[in-house]
Protein backbone atom coordinates (compact mmCIF):
# COMPACT_ATOMS: atom_id res chain seq x y z
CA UNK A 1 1.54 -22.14 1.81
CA UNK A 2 5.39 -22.28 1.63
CA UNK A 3 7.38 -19.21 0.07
CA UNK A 4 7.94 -19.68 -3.64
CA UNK A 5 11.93 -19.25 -3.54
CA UNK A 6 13.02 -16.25 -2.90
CA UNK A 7 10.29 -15.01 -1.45
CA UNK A 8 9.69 -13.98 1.56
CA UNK A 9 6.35 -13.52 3.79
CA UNK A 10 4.80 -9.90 4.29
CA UNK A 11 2.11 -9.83 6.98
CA UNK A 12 -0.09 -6.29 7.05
CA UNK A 13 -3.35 -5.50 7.81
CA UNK A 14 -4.81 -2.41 6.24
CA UNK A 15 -8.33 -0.25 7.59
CA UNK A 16 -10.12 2.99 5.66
CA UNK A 17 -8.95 6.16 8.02
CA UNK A 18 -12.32 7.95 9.00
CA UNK A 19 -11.03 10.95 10.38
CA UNK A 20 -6.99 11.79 9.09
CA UNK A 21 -4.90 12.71 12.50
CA UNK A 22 -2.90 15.56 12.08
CA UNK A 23 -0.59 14.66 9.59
CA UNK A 24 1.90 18.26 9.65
CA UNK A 25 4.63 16.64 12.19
CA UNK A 26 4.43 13.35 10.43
CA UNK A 27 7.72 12.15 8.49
CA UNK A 28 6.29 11.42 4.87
CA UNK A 29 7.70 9.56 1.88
CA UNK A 30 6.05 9.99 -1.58
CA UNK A 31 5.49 6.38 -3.40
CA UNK A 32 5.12 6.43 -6.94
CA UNK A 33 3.90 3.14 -8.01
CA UNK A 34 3.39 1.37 -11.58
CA UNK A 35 1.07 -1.68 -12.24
CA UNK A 36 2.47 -3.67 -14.88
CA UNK A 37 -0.48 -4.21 -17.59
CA UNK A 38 -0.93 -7.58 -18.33
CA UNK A 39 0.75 -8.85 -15.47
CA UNK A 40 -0.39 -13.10 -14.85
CA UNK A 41 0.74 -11.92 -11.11
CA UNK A 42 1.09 -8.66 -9.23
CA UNK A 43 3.99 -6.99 -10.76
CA UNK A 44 4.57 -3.23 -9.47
CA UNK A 45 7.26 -0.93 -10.09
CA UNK A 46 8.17 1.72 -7.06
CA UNK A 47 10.18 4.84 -6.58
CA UNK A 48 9.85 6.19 -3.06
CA UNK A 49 10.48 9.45 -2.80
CA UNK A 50 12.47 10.98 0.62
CA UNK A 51 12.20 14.31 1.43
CA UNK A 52 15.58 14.25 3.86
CA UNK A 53 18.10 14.23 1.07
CA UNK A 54 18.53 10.24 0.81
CA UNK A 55 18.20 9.07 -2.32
CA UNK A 56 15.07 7.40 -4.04
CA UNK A 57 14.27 3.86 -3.33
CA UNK A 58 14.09 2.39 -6.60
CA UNK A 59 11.85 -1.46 -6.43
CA UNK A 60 10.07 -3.96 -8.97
CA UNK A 61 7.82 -6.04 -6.42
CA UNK A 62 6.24 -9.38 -7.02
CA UNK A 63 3.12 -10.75 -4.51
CA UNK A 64 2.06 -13.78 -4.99
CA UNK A 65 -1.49 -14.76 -4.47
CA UNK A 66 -2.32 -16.44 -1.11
CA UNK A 67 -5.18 -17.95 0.83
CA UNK A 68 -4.07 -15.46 4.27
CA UNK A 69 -5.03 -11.91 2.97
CA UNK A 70 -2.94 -11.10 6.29
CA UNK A 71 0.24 -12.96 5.05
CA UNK A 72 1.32 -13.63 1.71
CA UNK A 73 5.10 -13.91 -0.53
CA UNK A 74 6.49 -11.01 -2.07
CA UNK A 75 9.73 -10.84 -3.63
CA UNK A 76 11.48 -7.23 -4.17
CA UNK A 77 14.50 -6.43 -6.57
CA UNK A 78 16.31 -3.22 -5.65
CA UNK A 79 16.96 -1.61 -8.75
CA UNK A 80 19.67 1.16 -10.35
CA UNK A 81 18.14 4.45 -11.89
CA UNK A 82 18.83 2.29 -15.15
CA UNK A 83 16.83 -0.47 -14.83
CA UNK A 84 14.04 1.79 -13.24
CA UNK A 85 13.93 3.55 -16.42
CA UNK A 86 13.55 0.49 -18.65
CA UNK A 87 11.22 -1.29 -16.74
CA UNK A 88 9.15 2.12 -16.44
CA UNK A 89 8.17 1.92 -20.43
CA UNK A 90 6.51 -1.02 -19.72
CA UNK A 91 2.69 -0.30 -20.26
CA UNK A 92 1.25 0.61 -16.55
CA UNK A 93 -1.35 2.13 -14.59
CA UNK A 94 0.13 4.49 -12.01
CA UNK A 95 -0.92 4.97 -8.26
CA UNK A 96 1.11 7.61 -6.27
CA UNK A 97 0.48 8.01 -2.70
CA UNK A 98 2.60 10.02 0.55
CA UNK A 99 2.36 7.68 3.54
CA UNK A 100 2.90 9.12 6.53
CA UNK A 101 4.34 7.50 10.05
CA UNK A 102 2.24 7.93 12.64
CA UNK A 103 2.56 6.47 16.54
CA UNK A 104 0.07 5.00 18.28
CA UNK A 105 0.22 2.81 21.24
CA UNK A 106 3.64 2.16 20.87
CA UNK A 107 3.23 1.05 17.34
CA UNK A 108 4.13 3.36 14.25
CA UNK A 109 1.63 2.91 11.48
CA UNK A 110 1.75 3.98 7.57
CA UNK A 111 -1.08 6.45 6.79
CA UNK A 112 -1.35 6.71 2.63
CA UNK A 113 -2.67 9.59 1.66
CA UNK A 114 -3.40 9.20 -2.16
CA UNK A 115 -3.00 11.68 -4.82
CA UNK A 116 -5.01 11.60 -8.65
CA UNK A 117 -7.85 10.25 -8.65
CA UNK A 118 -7.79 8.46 -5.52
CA UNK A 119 -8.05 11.78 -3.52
CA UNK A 120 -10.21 11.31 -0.54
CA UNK A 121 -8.65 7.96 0.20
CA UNK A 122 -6.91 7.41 2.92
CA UNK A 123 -5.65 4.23 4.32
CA UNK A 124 -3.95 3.02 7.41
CA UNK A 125 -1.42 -0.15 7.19
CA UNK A 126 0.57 -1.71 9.62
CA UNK A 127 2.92 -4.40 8.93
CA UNK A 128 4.28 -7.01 11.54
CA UNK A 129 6.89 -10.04 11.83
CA UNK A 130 4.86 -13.18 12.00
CA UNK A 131 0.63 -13.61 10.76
CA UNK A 132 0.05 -13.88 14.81
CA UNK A 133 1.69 -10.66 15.43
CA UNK A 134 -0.37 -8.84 12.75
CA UNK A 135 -3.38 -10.13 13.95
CA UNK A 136 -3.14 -9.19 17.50
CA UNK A 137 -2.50 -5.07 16.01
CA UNK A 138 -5.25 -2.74 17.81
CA UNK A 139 -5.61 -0.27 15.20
CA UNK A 140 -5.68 3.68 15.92
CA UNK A 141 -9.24 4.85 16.66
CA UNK A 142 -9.31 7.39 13.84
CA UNK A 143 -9.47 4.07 11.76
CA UNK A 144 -12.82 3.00 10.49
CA UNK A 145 -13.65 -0.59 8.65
CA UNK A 146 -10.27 -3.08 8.26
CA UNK A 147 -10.24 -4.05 4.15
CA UNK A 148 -7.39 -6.06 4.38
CA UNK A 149 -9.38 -9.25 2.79
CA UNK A 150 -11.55 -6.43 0.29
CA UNK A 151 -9.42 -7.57 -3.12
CA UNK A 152 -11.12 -4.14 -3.76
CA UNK A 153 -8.59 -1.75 -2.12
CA UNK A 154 -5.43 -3.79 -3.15
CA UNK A 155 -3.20 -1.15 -5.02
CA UNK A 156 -3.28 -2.98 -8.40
CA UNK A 157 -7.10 -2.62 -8.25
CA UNK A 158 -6.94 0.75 -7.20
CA UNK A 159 -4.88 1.59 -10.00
CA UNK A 160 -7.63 1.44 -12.13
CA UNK A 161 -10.39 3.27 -10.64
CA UNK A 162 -11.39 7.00 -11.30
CA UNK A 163 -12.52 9.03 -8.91
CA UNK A 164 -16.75 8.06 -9.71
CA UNK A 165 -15.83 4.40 -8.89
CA UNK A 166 -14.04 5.03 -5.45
CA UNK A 167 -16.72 7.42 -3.98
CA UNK A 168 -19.15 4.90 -4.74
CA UNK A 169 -17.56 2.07 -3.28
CA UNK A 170 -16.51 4.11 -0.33
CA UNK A 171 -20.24 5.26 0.22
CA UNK A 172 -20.92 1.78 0.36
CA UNK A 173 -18.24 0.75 3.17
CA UNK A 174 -18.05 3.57 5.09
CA UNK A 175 -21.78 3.57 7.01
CA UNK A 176 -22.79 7.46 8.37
CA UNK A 177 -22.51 7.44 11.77
């Protein structure tokens, strides 16, 4: 699949954390995210949240659907604390989150830790240059199952879950050892 213009190819792989590593040393971001009702596509509005004084990142994201859950187009418009605020009256369904930056192996990943009703979930992402180098990613062994291709645990779906509907679906995935 080529880029729709303007776009540009993201290529992660995410995995349920069994057991969280010790997050306290961690640097951590807080992402506050919207899902656009209505949306035809994936439309999500972001403010990331920096706890060392730098201001907020302030993002309306577009992801396109692709065949590669690894890979797909995503297009992301920076936006002023202006347009933020318009495009935040827009009917949404939030989904807020602190993801942590962990090392491992030589790699840093992104451990989400989510907030609301999505407490208990925690997810580990990792993000790469090219669909071969995302592939070859070991993952940390405090990771459990890889749901990278689950359409289930894609934030716009977990924006609309309570907290009934993930424990269920976790129970499912995540087998006792």
């Amino acid at each position: 699949m080529a880029a729709p213009k303007y776009a540009l190819f993201e290529h992660e792989r995410r995995c349920l954390v069994l057991t969280t590593p010790d997050l306290s040393a961690a640097p951590v971001r807080l992402i506050e995210d919207r899902y656009v009702d209505g949306a035809r596509l994936r439309l999500r509005l972001r403010r990331v949240t920096h706890f060392d004084g730098s201001p907020p990142e302030l993002k309306f994201c577009k992801k396109y659907p692709a065949d590669d859950p690894v890979s797909g187009p995503i297009v992301n418009i920076y936006l002023t604390e202006a347009e933020y605020a318009l495009l935040a009256a827009l009917p949404a369904r939030p989904l807020t989150k602190r993801r942590y930056r962990m090392p491992h192996a030589g790699l840093t990943f992104g451990v989400d830790v989510f907030e609301g009703p999505l407490v208990g979930l925690v997810m580990c992402e990792k993000e790469a240059g090219s669909a071969e180098a995302i592939r070859q990613v070991v993952f940390p062994p405090w990771c459990g199952p890889e749901v990278t291709a689950d359409p289930f645990f894609t934030g716009g779906h977990l924006s609309t879950l309570t907290a009934n509907e993930l424990a269920t679906r976790l129970a499912a995935v995540i087998q006792p050892a």
